[in-house]
PDB file of N, CA and C in Angstrom:
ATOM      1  N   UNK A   1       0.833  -1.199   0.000  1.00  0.00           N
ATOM      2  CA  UNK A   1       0.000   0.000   0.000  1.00  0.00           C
ATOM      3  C   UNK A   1       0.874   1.258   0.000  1.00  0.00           C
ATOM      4  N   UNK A   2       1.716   1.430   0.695  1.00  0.00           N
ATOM      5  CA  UNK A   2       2.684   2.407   0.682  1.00  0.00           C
ATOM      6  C   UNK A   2       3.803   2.728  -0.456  1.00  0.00           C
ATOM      7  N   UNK A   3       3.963   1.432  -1.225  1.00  0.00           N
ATOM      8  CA  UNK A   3       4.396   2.265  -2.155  1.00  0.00           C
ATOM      9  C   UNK A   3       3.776   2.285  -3.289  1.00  0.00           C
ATOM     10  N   UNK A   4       2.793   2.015  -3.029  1.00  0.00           N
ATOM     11  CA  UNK A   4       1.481   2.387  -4.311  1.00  0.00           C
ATOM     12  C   UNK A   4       1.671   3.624  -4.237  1.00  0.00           C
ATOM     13  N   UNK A   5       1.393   4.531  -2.949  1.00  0.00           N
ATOM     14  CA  UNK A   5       0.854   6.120  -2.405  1.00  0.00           C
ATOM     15  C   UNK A   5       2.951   6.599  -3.000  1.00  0.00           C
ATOM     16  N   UNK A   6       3.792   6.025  -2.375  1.00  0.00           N
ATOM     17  CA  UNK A   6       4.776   6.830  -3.146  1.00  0.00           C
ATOM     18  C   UNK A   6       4.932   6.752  -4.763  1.00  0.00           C
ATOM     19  N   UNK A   7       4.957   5.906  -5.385  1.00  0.00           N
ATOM     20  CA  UNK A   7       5.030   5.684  -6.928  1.00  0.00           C
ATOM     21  C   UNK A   7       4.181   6.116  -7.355  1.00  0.00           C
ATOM     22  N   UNK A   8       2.888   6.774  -6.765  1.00  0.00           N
ATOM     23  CA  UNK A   8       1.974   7.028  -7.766  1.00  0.00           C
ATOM     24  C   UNK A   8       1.841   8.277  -8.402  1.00  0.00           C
ATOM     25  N   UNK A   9       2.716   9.350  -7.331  1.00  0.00           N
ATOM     26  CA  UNK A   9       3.035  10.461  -8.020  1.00  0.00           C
ATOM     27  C   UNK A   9       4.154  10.613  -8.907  1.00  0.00           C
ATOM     28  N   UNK A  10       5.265   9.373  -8.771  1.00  0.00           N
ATOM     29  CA  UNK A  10       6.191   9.492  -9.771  1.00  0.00           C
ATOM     30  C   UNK A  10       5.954   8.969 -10.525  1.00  0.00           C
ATOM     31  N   UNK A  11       5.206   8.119 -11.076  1.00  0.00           N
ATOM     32  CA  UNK A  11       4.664   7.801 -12.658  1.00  0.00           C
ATOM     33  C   UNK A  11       3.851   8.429 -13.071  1.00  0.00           C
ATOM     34  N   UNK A  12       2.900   9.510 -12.220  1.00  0.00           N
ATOM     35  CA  UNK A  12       1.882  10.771 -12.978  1.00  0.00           C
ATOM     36  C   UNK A  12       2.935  11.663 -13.250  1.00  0.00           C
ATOM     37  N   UNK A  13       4.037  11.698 -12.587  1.00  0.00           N
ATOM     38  CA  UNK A  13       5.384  12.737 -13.459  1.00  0.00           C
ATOM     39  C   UNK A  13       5.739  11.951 -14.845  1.00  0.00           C
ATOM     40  N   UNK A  14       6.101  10.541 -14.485  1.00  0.00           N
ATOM     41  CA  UNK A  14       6.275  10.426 -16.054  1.00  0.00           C
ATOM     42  C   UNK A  14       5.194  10.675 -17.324  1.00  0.00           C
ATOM     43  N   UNK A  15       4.410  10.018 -16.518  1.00  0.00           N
ATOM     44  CA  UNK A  15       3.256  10.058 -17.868  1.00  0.00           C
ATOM     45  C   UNK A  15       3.174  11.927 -18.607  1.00  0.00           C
ATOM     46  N   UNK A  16       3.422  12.994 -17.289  1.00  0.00           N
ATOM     47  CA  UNK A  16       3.119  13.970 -17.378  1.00  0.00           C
ATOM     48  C   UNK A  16       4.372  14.621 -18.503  1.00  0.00           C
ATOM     49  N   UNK A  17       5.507  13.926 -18.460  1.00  0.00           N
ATOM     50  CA  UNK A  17       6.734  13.871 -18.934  1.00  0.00           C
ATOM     51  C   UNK A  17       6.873  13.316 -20.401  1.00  0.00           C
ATOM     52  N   UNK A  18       6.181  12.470 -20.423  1.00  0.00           N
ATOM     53  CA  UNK A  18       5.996  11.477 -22.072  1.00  0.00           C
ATOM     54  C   UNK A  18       4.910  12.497 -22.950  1.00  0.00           C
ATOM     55  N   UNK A  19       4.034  12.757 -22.108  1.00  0.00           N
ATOM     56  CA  UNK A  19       3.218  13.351 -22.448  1.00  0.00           C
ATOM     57  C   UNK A  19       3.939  14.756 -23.280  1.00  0.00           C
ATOM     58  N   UNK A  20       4.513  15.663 -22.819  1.00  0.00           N
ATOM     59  CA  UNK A  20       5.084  16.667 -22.555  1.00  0.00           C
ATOM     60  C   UNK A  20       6.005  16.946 -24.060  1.00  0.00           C
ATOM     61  N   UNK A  21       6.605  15.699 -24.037  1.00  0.00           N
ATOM     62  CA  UNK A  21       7.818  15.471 -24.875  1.00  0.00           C
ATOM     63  C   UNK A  21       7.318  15.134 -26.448  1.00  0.00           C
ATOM     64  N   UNK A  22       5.612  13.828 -25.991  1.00  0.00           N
ATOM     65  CA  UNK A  22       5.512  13.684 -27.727  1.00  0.00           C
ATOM     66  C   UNK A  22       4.780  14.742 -27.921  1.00  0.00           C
ATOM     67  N   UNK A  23       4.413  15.898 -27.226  1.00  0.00           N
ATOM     68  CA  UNK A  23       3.857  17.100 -27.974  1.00  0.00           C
ATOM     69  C   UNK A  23       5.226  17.941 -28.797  1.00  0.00           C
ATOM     70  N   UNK A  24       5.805  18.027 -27.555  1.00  0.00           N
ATOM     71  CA  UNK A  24       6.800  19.118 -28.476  1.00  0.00           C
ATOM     72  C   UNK A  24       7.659  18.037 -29.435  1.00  0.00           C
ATOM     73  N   UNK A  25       8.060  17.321 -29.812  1.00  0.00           N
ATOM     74  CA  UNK A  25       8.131  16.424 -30.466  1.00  0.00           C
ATOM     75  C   UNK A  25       7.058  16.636 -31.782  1.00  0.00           C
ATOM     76  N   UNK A  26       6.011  16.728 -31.265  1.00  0.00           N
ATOM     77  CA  UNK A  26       4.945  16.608 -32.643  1.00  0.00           C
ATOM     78  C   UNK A  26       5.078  18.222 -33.175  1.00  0.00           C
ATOM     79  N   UNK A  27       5.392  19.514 -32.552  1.00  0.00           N
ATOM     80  CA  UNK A  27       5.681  20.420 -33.170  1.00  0.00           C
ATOM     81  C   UNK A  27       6.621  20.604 -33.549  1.00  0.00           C
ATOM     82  N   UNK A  28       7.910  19.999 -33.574  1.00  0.00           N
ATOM     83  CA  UNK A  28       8.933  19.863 -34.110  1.00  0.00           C
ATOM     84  C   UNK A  28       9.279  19.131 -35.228  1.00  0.00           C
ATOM     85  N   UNK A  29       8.510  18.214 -35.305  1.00  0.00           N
ATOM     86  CA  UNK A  29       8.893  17.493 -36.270  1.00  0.00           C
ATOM     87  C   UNK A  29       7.386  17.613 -36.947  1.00  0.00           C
ATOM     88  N   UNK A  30       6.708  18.065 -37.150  1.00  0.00           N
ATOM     89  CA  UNK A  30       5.063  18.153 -37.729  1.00  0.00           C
ATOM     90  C   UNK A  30       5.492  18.818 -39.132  1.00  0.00           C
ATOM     91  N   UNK A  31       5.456  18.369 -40.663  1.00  0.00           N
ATOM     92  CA  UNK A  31       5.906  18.584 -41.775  1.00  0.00           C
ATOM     93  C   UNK A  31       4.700  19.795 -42.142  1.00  0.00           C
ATOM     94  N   UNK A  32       3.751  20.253 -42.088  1.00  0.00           N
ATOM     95  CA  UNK A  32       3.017  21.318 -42.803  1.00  0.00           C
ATOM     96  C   UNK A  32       3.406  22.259 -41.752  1.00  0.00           C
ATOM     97  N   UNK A  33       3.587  22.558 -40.430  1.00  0.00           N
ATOM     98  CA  UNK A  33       4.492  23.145 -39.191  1.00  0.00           C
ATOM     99  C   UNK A  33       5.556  24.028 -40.411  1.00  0.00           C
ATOM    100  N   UNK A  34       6.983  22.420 -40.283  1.00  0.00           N
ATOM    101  CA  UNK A  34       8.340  23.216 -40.729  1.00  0.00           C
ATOM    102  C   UNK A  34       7.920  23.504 -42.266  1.00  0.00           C
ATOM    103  N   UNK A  35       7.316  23.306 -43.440  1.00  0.00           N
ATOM    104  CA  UNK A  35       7.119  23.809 -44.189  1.00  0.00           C
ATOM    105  C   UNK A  35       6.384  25.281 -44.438  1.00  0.00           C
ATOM    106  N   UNK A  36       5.449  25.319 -43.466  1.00  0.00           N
ATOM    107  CA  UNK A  36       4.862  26.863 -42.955  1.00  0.00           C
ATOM    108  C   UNK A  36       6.221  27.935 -42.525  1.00  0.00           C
ATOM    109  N   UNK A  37       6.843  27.467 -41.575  1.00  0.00           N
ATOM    110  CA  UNK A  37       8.118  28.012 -41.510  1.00  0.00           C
ATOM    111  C   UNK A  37       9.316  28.611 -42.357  1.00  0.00           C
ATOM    112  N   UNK A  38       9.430  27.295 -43.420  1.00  0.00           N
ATOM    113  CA  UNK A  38      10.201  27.286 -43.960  1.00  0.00           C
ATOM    114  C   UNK A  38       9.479  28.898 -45.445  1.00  0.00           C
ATOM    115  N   UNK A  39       8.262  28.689 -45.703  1.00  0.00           N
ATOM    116  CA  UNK A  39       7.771  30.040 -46.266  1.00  0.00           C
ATOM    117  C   UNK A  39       7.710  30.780 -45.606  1.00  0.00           C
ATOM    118  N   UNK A  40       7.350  31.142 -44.564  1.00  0.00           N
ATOM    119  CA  UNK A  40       7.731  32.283 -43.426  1.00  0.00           C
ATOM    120  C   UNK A  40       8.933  32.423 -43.487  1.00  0.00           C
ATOM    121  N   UNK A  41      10.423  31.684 -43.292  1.00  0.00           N
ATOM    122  CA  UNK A  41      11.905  32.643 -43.148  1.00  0.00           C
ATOM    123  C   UNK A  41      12.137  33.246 -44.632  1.00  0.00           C
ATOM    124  N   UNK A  42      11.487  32.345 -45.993  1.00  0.00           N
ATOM    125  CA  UNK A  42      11.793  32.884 -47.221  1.00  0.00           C
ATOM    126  C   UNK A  42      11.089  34.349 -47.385  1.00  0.00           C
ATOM    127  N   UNK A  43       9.570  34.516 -46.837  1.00  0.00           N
ATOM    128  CA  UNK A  43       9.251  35.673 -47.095  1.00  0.00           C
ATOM    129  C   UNK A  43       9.986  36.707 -46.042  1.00  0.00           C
ATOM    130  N   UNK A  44      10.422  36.607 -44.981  1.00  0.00           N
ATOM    131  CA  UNK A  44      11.057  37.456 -44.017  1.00  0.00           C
ATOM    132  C   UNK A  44      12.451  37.738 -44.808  1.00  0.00           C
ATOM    133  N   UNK A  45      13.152  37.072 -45.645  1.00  0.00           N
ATOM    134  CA  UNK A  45      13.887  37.306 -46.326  1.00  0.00           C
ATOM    135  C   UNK A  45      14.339  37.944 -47.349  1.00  0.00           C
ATOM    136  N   UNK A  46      13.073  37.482 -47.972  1.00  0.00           N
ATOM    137  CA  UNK A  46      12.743  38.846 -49.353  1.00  0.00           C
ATOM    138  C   UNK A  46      12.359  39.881 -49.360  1.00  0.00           C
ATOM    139  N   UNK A  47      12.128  40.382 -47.963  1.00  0.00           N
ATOM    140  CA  UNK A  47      11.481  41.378 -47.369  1.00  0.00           C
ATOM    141  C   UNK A  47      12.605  42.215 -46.672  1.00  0.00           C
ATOM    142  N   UNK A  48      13.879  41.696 -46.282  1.00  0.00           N
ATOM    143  CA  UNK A  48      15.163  42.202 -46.036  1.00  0.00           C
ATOM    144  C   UNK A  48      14.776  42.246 -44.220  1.00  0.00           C
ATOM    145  N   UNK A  49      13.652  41.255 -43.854  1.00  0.00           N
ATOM    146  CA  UNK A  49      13.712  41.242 -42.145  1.00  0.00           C
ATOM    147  C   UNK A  49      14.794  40.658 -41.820  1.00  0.00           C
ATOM    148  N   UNK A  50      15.444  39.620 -41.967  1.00  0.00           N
ATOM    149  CA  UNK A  50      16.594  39.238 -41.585  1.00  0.00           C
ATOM    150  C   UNK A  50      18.285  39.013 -42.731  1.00  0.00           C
ATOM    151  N   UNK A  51      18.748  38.390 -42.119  1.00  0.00           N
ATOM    152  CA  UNK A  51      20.145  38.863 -42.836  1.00  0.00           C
ATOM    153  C   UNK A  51      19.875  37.614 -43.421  1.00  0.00           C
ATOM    154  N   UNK A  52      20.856  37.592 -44.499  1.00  0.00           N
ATOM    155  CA  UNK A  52      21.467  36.305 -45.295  1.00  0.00           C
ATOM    156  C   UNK A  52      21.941  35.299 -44.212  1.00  0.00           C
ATOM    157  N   UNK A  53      22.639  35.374 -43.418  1.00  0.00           N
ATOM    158  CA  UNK A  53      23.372  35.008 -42.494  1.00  0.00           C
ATOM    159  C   UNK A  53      22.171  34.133 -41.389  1.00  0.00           C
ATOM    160  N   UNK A  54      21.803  35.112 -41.434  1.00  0.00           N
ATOM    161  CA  UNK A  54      20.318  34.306 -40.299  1.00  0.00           C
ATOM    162  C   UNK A  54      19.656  33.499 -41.008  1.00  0.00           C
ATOM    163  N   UNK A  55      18.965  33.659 -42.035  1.00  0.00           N
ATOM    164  CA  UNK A  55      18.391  32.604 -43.146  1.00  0.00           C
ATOM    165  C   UNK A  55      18.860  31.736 -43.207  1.00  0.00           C
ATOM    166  N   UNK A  56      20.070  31.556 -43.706  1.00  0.00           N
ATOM    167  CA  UNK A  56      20.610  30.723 -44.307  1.00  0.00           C
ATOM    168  C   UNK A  56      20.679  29.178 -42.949  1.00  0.00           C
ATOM    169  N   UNK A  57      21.124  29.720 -42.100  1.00  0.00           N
ATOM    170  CA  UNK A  57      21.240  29.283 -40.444  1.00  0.00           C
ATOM    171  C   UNK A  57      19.844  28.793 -40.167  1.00  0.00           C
ATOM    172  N   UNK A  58      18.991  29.581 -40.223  1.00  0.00           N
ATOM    173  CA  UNK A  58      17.118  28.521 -39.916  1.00  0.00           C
ATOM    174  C   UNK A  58      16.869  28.106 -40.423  1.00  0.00           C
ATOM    175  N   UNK A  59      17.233  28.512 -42.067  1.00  0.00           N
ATOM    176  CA  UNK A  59      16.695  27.559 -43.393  1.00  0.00           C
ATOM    177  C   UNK A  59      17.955  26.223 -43.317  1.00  0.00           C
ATOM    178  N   UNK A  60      18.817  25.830 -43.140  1.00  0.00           N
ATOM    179  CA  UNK A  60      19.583  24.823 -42.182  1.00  0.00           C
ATOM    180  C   UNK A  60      18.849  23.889 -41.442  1.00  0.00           C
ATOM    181  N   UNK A  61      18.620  24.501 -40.131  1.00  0.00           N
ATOM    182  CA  UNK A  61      17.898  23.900 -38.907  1.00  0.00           C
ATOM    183  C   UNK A  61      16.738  23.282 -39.349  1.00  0.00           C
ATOM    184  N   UNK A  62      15.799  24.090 -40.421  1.00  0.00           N
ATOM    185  CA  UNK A  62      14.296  23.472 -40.801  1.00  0.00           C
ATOM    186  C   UNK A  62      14.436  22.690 -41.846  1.00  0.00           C
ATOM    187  N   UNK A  63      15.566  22.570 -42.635  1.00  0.00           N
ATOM    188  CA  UNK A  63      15.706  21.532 -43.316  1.00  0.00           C
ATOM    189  C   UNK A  63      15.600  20.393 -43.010  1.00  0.00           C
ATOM    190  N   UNK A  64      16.560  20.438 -41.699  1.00  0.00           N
ATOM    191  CA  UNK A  64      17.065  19.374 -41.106  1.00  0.00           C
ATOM    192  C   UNK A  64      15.905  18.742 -40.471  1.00  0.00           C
ATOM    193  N   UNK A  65      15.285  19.313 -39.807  1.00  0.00           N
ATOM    194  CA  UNK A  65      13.920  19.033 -38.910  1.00  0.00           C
ATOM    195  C   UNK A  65      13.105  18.203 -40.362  1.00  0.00           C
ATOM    196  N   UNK A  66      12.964  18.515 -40.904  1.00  0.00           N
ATOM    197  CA  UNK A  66      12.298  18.309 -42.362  1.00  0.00           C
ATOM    198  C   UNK A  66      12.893  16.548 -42.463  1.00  0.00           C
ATOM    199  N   UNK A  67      13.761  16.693 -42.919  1.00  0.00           N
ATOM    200  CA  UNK A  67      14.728  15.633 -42.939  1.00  0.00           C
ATOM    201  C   UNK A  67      14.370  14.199 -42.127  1.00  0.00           C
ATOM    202  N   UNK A  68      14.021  14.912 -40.879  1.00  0.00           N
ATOM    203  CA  UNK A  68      14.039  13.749 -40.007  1.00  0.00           C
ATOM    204  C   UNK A  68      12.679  13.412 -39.745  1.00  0.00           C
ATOM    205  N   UNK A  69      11.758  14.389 -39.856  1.00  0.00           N
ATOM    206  CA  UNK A  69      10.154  14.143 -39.767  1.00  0.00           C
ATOM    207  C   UNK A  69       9.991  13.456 -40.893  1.00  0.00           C
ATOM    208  N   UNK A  70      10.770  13.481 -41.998  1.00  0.00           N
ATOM    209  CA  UNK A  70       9.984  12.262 -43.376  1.00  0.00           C
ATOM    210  C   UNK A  70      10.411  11.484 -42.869  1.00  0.00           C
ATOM    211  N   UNK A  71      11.811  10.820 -42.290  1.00  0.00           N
ATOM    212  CA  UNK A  71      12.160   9.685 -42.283  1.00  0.00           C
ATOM    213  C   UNK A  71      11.152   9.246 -41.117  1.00  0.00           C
ATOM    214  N   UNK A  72      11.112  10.009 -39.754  1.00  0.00           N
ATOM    215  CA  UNK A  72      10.027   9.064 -39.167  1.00  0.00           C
ATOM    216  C   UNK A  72       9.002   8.684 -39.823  1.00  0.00           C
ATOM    217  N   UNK A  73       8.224   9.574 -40.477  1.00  0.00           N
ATOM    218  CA  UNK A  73       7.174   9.012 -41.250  1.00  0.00           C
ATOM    219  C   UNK A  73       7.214   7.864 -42.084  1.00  0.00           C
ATOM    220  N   UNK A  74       8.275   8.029 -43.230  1.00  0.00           N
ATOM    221  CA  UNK A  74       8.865   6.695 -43.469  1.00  0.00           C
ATOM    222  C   UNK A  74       8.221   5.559 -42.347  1.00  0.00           C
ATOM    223  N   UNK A  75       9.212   5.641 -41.689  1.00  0.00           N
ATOM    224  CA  UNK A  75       9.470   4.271 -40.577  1.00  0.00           C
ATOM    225  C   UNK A  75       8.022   3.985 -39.912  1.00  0.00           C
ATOM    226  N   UNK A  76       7.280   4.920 -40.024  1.00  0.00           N
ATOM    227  CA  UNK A  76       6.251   4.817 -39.253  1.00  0.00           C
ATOM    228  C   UNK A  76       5.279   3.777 -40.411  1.00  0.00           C
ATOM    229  N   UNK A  77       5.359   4.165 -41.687  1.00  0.00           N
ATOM    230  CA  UNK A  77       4.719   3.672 -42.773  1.00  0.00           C
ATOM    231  C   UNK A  77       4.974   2.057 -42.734  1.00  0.00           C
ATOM    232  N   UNK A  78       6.493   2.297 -43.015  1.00  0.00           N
ATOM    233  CA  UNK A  78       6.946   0.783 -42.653  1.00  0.00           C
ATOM    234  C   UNK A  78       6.215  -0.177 -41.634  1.00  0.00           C
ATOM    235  N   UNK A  79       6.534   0.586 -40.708  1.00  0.00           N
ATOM    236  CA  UNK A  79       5.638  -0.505 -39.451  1.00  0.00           C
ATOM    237  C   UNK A  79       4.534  -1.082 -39.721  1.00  0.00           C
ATOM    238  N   UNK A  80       3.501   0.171 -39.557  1.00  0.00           N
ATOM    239  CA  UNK A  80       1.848  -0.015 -40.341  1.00  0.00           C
ATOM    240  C   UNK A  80       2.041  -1.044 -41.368  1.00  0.00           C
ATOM    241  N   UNK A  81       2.821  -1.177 -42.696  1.00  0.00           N
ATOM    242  CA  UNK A  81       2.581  -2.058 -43.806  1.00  0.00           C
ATOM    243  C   UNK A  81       3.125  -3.404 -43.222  1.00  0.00           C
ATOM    244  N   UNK A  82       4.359  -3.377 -42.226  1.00  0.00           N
ATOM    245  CA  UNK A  82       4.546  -4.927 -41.480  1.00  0.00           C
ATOM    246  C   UNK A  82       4.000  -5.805 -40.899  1.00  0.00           C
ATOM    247  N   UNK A  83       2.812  -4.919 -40.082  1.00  0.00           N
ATOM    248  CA  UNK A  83       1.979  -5.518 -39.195  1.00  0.00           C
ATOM    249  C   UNK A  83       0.525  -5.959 -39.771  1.00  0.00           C
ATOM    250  N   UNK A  84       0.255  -5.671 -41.377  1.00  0.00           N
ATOM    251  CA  UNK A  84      -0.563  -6.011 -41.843  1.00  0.00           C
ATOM    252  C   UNK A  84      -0.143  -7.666 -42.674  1.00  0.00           C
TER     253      UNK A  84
END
């Protein structure tokens, strides 16, 4: 009984924690997200809001994010078609 009453607030931290993580996780890696973005730094660009230098540096980072959200998807596809 007692360590029901202690563990039970440290696994509502995890859950609160998993929880936490596949959100920002899902905005990070969410492909119509970094593609929204990725037209947002181009128009901030052509617009002379930021430098070459800065662009070039987020348009980098959101690539990359890009990059890795297809491949999960990928893998995710994969699975789904294995288990059928």
């Amino acid at each position: 009984m007692l360590h029901k009453l202690v563990s039970a607030p440290i696994s509502l931290v995890i859950k609160i924690g998993e929880k936490i993580k596949e959100e920002a996780d899902k905005e990070l890696y969410d492909l119509p997200t970094i593609q929204q973005k990725l037209i947002q730094l181009q128009m901030m660009y052509e617009l002379e809001d930021i430098s070459e230098e800065a662009y070039k540096t987020k348009e980098e980072e959101l690539i990359m994010r890009y990059e890795i959200a297809k491949r999960m998807e990928m893998e995710q596809w994969e699975q789904m078609t294995k288990k059928k």
